[in-house]
C-alpha atoms as a PDB file:
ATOM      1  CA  UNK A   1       5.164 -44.965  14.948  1.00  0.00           C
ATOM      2  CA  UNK A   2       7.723 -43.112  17.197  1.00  0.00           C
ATOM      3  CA  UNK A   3       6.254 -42.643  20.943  1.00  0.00           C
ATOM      4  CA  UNK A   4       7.252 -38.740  20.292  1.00  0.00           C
ATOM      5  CA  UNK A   5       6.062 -38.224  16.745  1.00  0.00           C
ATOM      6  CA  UNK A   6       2.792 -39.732  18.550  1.00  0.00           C
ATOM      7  CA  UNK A   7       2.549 -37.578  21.101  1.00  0.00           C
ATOM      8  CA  UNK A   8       3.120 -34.480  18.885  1.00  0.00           C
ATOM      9  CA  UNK A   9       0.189 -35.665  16.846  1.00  0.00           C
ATOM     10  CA  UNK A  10      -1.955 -35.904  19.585  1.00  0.00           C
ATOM     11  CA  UNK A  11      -1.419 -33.389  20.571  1.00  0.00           C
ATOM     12  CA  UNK A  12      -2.378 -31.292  17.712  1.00  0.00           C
ATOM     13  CA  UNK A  13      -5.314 -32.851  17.383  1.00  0.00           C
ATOM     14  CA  UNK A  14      -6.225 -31.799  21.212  1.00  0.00           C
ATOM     15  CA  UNK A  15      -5.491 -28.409  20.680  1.00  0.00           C
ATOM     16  CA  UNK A  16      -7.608 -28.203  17.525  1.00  0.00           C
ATOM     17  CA  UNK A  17     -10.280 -29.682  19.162  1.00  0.00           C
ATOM     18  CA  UNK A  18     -10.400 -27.320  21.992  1.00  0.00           C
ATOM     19  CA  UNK A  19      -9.813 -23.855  19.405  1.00  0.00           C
ATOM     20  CA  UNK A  20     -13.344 -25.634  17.529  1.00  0.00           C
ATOM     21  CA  UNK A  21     -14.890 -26.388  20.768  1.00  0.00           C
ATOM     22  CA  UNK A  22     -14.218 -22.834  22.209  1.00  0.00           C
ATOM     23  CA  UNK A  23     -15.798 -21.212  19.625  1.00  0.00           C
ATOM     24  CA  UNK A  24     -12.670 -19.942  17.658  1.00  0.00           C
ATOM     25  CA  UNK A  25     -13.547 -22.024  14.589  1.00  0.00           C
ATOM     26  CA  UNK A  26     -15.942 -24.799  12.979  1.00  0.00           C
ATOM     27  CA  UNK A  27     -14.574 -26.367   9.780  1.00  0.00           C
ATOM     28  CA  UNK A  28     -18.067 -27.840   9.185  1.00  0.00           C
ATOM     29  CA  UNK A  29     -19.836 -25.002   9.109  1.00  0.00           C
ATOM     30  CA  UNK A  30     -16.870 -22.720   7.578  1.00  0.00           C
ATOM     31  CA  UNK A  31     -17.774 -20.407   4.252  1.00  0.00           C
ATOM     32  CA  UNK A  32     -15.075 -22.186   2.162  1.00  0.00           C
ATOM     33  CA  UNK A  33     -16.515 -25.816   2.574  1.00  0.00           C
ATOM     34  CA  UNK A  34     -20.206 -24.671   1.962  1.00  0.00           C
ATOM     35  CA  UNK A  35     -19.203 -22.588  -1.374  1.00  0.00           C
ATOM     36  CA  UNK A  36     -16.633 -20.229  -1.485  1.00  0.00           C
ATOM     37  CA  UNK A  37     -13.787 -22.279  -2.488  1.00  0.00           C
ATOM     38  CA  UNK A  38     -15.362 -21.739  -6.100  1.00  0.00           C
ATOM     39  CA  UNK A  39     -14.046 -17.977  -5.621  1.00  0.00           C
ATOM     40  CA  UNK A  40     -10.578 -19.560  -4.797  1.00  0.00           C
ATOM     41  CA  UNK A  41     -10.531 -22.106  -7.312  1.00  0.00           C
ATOM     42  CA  UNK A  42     -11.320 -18.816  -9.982  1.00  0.00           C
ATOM     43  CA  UNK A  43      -8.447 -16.081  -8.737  1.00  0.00           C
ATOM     44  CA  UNK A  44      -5.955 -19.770  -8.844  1.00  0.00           C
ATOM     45  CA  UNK A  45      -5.891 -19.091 -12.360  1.00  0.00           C
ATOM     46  CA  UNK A  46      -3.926 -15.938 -12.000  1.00  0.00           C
ATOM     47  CA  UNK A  47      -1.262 -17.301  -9.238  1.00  0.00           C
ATOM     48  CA  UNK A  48       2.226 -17.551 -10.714  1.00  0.00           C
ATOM     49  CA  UNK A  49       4.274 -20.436  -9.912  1.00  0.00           C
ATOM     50  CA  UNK A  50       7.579 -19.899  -8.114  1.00  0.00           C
ATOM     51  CA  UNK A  51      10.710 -20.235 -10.084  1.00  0.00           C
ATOM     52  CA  UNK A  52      13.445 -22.324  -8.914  1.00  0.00           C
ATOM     53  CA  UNK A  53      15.790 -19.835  -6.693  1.00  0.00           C
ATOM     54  CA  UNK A  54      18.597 -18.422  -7.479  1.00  0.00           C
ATOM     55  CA  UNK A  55      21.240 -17.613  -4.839  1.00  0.00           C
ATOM     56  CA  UNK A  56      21.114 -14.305  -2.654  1.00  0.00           C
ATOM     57  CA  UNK A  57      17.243 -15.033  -2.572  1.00  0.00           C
ATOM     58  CA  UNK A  58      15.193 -16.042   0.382  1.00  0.00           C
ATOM     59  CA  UNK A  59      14.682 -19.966  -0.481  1.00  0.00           C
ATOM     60  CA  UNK A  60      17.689 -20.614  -1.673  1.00  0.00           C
ATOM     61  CA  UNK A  61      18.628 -20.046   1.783  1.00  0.00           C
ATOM     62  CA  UNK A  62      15.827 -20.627   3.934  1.00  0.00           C
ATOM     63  CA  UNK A  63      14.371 -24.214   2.721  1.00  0.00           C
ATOM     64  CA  UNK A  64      10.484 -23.458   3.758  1.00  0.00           C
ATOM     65  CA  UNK A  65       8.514 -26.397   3.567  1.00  0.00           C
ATOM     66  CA  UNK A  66       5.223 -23.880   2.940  1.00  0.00           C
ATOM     67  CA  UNK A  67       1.512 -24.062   4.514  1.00  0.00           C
ATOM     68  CA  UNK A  68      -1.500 -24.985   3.651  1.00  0.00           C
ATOM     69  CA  UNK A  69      -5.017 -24.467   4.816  1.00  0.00           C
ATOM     70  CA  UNK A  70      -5.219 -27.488   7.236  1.00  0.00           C
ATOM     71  CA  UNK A  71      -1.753 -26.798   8.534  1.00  0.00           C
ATOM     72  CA  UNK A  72      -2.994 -23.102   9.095  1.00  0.00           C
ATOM     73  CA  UNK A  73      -5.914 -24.699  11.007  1.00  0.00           C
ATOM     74  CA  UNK A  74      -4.319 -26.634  12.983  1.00  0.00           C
ATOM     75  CA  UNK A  75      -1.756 -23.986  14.838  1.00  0.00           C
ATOM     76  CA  UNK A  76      -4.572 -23.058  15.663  1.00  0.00           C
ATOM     77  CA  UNK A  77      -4.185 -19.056  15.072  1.00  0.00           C
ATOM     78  CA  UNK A  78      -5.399 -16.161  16.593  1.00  0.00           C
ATOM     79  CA  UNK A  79      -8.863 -15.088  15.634  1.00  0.00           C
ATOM     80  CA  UNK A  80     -10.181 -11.957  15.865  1.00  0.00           C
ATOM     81  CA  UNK A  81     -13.521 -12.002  18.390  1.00  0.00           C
ATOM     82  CA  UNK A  82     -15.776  -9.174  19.513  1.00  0.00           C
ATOM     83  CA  UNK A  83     -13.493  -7.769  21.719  1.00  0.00           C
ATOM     84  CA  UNK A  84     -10.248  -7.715  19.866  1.00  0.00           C
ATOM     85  CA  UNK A  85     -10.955  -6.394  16.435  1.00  0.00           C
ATOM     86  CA  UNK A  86      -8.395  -3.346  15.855  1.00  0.00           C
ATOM     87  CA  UNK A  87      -5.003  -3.110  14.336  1.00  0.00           C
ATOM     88  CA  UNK A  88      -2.833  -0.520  15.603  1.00  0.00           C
ATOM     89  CA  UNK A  89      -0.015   1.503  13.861  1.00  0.00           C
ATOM     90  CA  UNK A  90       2.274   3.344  16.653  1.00  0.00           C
ATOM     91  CA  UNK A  91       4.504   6.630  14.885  1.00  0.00           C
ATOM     92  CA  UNK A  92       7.566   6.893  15.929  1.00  0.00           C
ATOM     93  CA  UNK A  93       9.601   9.978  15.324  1.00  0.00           C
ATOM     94  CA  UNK A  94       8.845  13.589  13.286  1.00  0.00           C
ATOM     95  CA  UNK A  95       7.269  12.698   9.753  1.00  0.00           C
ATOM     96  CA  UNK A  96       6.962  15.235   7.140  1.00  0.00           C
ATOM     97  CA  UNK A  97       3.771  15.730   5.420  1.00  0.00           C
ATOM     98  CA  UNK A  98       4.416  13.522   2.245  1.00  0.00           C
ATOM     99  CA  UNK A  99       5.585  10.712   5.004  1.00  0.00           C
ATOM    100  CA  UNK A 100       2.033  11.414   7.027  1.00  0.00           C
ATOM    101  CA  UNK A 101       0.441  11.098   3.664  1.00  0.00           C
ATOM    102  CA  UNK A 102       2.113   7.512   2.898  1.00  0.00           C
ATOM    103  CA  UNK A 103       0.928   6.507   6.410  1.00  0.00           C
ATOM    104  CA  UNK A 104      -2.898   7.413   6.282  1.00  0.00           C
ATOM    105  CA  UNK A 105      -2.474   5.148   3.125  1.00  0.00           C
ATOM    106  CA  UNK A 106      -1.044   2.735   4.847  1.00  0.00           C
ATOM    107  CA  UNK A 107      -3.650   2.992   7.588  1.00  0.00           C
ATOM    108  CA  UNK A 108      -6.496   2.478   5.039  1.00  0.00           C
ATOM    109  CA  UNK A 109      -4.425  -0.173   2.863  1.00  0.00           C
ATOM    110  CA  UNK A 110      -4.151  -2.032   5.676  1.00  0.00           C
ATOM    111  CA  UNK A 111      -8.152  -1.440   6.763  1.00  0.00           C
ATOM    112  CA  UNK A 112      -9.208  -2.952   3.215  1.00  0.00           C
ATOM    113  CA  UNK A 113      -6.217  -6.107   3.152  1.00  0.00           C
ATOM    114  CA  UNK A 114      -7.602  -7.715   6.785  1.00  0.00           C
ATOM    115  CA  UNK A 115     -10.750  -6.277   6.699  1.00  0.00           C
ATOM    116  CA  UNK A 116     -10.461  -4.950  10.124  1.00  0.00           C
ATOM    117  CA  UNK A 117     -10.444  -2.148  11.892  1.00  0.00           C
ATOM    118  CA  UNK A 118      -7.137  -0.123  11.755  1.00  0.00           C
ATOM    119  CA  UNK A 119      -6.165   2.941  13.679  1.00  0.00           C
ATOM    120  CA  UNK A 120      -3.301   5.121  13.141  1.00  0.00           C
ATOM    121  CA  UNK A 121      -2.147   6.557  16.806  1.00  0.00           C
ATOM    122  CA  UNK A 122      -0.429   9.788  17.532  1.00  0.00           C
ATOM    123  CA  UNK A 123       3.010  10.051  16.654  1.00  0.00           C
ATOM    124  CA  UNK A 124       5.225   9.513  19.766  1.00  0.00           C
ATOM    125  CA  UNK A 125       8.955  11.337  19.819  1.00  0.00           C
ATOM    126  CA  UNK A 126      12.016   8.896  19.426  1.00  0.00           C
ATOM    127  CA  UNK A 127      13.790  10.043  22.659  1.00  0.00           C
ATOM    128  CA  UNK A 128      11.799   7.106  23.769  1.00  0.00           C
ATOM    129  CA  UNK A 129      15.126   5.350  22.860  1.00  0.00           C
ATOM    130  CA  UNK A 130      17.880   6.424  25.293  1.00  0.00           C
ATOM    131  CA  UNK A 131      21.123   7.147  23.881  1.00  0.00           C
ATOM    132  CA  UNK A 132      22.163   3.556  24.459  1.00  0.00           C
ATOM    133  CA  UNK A 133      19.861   1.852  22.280  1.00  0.00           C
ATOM    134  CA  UNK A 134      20.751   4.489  19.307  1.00  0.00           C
ATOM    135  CA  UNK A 135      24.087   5.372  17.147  1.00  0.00           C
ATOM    136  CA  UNK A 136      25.592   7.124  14.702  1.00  0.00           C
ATOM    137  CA  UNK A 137      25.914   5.319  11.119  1.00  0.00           C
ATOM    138  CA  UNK A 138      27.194   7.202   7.842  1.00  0.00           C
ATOM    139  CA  UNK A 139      25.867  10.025   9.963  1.00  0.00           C
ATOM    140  CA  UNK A 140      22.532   8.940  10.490  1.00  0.00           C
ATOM    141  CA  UNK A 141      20.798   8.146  13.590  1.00  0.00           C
ATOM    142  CA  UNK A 142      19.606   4.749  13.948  1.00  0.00           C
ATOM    143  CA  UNK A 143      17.109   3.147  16.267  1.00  0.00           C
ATOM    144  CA  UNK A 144      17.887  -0.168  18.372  1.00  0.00           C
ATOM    145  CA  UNK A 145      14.785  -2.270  16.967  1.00  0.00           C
ATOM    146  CA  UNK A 146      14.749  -4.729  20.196  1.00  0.00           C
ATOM    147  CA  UNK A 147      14.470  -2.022  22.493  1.00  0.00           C
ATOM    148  CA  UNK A 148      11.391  -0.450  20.713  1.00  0.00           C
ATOM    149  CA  UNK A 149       9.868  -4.277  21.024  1.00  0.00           C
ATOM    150  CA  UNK A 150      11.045  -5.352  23.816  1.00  0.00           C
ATOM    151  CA  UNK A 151      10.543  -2.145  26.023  1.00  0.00           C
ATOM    152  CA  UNK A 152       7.951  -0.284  24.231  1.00  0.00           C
ATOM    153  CA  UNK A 153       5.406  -2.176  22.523  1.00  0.00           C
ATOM    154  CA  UNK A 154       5.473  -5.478  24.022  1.00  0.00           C
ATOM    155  CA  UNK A 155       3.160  -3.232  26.776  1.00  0.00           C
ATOM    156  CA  UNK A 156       1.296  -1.329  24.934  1.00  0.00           C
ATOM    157  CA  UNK A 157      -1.232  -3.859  22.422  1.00  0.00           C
ATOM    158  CA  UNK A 158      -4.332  -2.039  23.646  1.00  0.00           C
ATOM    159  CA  UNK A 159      -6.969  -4.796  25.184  1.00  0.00           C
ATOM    160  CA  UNK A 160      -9.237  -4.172  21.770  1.00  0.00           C
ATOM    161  CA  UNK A 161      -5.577  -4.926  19.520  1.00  0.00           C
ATOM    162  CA  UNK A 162      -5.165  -7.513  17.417  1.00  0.00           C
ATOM    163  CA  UNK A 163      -1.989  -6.417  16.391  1.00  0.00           C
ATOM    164  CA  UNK A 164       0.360  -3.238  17.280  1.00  0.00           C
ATOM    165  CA  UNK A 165       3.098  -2.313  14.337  1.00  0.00           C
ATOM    166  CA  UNK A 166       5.231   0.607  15.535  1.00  0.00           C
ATOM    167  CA  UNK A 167       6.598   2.604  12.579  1.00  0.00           C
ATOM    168  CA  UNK A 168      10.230   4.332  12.791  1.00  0.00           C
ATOM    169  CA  UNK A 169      10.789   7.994  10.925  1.00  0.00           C
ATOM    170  CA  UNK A 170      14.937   6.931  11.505  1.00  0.00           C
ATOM    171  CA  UNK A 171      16.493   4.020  10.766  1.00  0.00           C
ATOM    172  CA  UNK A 172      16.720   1.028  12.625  1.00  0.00           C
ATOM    173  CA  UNK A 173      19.601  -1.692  13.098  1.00  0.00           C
ATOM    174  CA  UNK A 174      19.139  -5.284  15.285  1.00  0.00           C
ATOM    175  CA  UNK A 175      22.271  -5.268  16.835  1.00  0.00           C
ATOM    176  CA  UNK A 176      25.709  -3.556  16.930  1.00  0.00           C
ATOM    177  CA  UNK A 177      27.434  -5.819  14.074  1.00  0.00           C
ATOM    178  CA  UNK A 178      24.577  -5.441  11.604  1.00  0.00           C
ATOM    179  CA  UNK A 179      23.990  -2.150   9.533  1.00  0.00           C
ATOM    180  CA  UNK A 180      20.295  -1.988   9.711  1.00  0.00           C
ATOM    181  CA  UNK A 181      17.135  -3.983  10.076  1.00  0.00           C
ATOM    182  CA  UNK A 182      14.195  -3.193   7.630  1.00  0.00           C
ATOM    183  CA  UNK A 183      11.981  -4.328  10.745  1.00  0.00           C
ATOM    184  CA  UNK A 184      11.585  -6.734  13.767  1.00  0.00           C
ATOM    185  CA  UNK A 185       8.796  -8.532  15.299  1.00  0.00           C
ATOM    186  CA  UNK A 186       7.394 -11.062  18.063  1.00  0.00           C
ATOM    187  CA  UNK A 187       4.642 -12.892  16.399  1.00  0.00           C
ATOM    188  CA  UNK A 188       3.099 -14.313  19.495  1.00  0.00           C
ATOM    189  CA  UNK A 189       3.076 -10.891  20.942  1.00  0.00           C
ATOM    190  CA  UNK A 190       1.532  -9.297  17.979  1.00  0.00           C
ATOM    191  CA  UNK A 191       3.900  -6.267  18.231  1.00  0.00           C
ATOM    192  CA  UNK A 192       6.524  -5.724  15.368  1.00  0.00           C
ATOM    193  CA  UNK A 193       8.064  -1.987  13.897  1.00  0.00           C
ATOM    194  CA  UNK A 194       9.649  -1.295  10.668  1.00  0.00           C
ATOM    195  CA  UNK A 195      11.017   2.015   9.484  1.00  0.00           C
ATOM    196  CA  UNK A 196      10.303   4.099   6.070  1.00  0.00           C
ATOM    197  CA  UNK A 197      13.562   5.114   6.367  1.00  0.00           C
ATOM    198  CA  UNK A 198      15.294   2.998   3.553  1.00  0.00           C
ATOM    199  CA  UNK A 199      11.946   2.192   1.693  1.00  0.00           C
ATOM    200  CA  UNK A 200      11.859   6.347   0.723  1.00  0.00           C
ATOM    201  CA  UNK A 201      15.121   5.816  -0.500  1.00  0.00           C
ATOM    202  CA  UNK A 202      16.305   7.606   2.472  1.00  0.00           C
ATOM    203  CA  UNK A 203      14.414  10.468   1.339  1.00  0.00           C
ATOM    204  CA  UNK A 204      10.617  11.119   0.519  1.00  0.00           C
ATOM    205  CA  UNK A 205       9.978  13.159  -2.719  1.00  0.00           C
ATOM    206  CA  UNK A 206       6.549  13.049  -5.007  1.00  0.00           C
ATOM    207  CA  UNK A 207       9.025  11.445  -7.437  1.00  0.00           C
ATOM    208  CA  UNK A 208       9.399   8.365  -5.310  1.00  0.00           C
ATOM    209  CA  UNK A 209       6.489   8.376  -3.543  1.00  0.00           C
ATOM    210  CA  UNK A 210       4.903   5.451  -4.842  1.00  0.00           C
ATOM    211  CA  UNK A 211       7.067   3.047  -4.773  1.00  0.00           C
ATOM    212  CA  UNK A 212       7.456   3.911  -1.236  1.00  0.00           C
ATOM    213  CA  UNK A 213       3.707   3.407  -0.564  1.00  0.00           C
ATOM    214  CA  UNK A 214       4.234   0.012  -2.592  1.00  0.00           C
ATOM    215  CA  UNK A 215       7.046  -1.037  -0.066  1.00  0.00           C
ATOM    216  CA  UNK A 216       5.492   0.282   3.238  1.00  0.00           C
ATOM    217  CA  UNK A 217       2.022  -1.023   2.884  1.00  0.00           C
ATOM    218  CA  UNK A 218       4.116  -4.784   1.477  1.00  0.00           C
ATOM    219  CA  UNK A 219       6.093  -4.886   4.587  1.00  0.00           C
ATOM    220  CA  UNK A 220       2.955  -3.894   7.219  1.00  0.00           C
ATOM    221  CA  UNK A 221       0.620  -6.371   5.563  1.00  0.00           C
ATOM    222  CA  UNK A 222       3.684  -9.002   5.650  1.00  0.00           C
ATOM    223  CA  UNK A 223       4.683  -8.544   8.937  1.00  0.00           C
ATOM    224  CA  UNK A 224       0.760  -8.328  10.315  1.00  0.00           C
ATOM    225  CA  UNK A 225      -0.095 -11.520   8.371  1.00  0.00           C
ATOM    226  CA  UNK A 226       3.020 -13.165  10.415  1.00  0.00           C
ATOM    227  CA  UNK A 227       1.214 -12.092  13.801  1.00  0.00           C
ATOM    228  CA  UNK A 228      -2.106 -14.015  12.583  1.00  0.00           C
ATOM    229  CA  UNK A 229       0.120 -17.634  11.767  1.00  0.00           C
ATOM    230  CA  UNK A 230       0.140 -16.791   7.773  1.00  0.00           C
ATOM    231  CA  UNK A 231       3.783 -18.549   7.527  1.00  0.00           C
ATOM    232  CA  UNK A 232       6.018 -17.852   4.385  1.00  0.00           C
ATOM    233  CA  UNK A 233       4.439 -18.788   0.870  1.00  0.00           C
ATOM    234  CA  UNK A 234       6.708 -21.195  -0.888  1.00  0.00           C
ATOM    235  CA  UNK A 235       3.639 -21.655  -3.669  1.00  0.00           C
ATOM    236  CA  UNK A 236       3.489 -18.352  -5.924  1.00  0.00           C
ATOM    237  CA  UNK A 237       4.525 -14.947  -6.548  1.00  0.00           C
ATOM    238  CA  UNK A 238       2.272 -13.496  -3.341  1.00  0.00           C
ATOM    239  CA  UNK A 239       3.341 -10.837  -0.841  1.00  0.00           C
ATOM    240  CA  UNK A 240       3.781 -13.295   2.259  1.00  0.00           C
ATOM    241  CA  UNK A 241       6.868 -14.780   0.035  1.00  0.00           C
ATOM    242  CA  UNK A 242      10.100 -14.543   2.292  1.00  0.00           C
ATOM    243  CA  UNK A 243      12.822 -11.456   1.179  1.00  0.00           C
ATOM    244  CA  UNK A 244      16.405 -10.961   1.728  1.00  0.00           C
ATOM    245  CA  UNK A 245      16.636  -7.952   0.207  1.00  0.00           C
ATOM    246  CA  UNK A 246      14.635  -4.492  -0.922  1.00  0.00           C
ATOM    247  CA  UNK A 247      14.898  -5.086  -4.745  1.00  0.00           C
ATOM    248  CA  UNK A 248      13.613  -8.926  -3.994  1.00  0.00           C
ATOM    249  CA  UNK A 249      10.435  -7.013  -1.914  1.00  0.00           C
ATOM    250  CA  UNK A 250       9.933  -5.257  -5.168  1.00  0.00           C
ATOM    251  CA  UNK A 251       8.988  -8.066  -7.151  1.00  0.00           C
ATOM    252  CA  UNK A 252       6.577  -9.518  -4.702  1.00  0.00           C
ATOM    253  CA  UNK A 253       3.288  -8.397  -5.827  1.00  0.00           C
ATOM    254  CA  UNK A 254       0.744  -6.908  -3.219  1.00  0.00           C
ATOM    255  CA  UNK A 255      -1.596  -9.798  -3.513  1.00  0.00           C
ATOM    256  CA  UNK A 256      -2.054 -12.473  -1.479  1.00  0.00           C
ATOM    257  CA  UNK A 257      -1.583 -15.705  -3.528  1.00  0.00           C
ATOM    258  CA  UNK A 258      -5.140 -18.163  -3.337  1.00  0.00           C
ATOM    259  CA  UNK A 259      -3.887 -20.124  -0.934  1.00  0.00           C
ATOM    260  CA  UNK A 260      -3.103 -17.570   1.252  1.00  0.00           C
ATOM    261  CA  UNK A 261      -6.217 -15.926   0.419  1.00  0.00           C
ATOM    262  CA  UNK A 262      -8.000 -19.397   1.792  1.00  0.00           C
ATOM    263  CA  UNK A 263      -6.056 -18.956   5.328  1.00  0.00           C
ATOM    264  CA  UNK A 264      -6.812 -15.303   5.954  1.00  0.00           C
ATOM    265  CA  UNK A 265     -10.733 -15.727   5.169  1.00  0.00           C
ATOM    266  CA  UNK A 266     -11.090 -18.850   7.018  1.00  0.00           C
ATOM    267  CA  UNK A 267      -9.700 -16.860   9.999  1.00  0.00           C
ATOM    268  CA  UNK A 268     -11.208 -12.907   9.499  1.00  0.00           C
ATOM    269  CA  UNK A 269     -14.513 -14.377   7.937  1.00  0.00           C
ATOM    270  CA  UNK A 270     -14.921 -11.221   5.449  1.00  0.00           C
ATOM    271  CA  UNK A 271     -16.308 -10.777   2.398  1.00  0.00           C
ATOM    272  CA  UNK A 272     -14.602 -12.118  -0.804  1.00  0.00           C
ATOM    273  CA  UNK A 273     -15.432  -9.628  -3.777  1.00  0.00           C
ATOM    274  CA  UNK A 274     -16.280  -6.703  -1.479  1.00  0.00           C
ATOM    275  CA  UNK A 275     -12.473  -7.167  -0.364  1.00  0.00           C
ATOM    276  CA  UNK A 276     -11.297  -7.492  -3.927  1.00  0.00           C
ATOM    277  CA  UNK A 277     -12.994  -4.389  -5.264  1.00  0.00           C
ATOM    278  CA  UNK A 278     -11.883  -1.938  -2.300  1.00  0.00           C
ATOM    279  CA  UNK A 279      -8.179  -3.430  -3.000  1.00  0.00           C
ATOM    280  CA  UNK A 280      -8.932  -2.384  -6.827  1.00  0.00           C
ATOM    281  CA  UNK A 281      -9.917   0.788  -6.371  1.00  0.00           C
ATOM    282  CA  UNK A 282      -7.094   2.167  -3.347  1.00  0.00           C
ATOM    283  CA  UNK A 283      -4.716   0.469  -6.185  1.00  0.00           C
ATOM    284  CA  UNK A 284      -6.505   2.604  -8.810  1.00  0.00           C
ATOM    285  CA  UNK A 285      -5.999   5.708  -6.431  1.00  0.00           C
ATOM    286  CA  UNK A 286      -2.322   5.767  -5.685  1.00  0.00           C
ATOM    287  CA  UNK A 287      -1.206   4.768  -9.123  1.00  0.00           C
ATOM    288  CA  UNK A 288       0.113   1.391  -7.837  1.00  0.00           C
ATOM    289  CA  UNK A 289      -0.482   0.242 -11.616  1.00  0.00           C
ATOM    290  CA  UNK A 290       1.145  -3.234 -11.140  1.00  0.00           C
ATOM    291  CA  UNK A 291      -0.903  -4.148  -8.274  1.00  0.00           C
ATOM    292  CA  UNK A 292      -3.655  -2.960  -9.837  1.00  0.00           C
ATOM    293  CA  UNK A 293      -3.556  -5.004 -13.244  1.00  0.00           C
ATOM    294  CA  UNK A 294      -2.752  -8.115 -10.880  1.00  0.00           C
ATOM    295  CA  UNK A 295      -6.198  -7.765  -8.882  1.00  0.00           C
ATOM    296  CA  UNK A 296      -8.456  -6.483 -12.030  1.00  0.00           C
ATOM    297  CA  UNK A 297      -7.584  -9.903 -13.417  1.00  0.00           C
ATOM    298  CA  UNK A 298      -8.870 -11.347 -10.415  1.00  0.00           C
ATOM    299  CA  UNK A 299     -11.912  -9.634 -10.564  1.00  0.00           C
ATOM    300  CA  UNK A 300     -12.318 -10.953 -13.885  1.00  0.00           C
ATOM    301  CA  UNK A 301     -11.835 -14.334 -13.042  1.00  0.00           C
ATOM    302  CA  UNK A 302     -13.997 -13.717  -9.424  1.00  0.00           C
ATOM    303  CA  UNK A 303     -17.521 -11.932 -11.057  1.00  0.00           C
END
């Protein structure tokens, strides 16, 4: 074996062994091995296989080898402890009531997903951005995403966060020869913002609503699982699937396939079924009718 390839491997295996030793994990003792892989084994039944892709989409040209449970393990990731054990969700900008509304949702879709404590901050104003990290475009103002990372939020994960997503009222862009950004992030920060600028439709109206919700609560619990190691899924129709576009976010379902499901309970340690039933029921509530078929059949196959 290759001197280098050896080294890598070892080590791996060192920096497992210290995230065990430390206290941040114990396979042997860990809920799935001692039962509750039976729960994954059910909900398998309903994951939907990936189709081979078709160009424009997100594996046709991004070749993701996927990851498993032991390659999640072995990152290691960061684990929520007894000291950092809140999400954060930083306003940005003037939202209107209906947009406020989407965003308590958010807050509380976000509260039942990780099982963690989420708070929703005070909005903050935009002039945060000086004029030189904004811009005209089709006569909107748009937001310079790396300068909200990089000079706001990188500072600002409180010491009790385990994660801080900023969320724009304007539009954002990455750089001046793009045309927007749906959202940025530094994973090993923790910190990421996206707008609900272009997921309203540009606008918010009761007639849209919904699929707005469906969008903004996709993209937070996407981007959040990215800060806690959950890679791409390359295995089945599950939100953590890699997008290139808004209309390929709208197929992705808001369910996390069951091997994704394995990763994020080995690492939050929460409840199962308690988990499934509160993600049933805010489904049931805000008329998100597709996501709410897809975990009632896991419910089925889970009591």
């Amino acid at each position: 074996m290759p001197l280098p390839r050896l080294l890598a491997m070892a080590s791996s295996l060192v920096a497992l062994l210290i995230f065990l030793f430390s206290g941040g994990g114990n396979l042997l003792s860990d809920p799935i091995a001692q039962g509750a892989e039976s729960y994954f084994q059910s909900i398998a039944k309903n994951d939907i296989p990936l189709k081979r892709p078709r160009p424009g989409e997100w594996l046709y040209e991004h070749k993701e080898a996927g990851q498993n449970l032991a390659a999640y393990q072995q990152l290691p990731p960061f684990r929520p402890d007894s000291l950092k054990n809140t999400i954060y969700l930083q306003p940005v900008g003037r939202f209107t009531v209906l947009q406020w509304k989407a965003l308590e949702a958010t807050q509380e879709y976000l509260h039942i997903f990780f099982q963690r404590r989420v708070v929703l901050l005070p909005a903050v104003a935009d002039t945060l951005v000086p004029p030189s990290a904004r811009r005209k475009q089709q006569g909107q103002v748009q937001l310079l995403a790396p300068y909200l990372l990089d000079a706001y939020l990188k500072n600002r994960l409180p010491a009790s966060g385990l994660a801080l997503m900023a969320i724009s009222a304007k539009d954002l862009y990455p750089r001046p020869d793009w045309n927007y950004v749906f959202g940025l992030a530094s994973y090993p920060d923790r910190v990421g913002v996206t707008s609900i600028y272009r997921l309203q439709d540009q606008s918010l109206t009761t007639e849209n609503y919904t699929r707005c919700l469906s969008r903004l609560v996709n993209i937070s619990s996407h981007e959040i699982g990215h800060m806690f190691s959950l890679r791409h899924c390359t295995y089945a129709h599950c939100v953590m699937n890699g997008t290139n576009s808004l209309p390929e976010t709208d197929t992705t379902p808001n369910r996390l396939c069951s091997e994704c499901q394995r990763k994020l309970h080995w690492n939050f340690q929460y409840d199962n079924l308690r988990r499934l039933q509160e993600l049933a029921a805010f489904f049931r509530r805000n008329e998100l009718r597709r996501d709410y078929a897809l975990t009632s059949q896991d419910l089925r196959k889970a009591l």
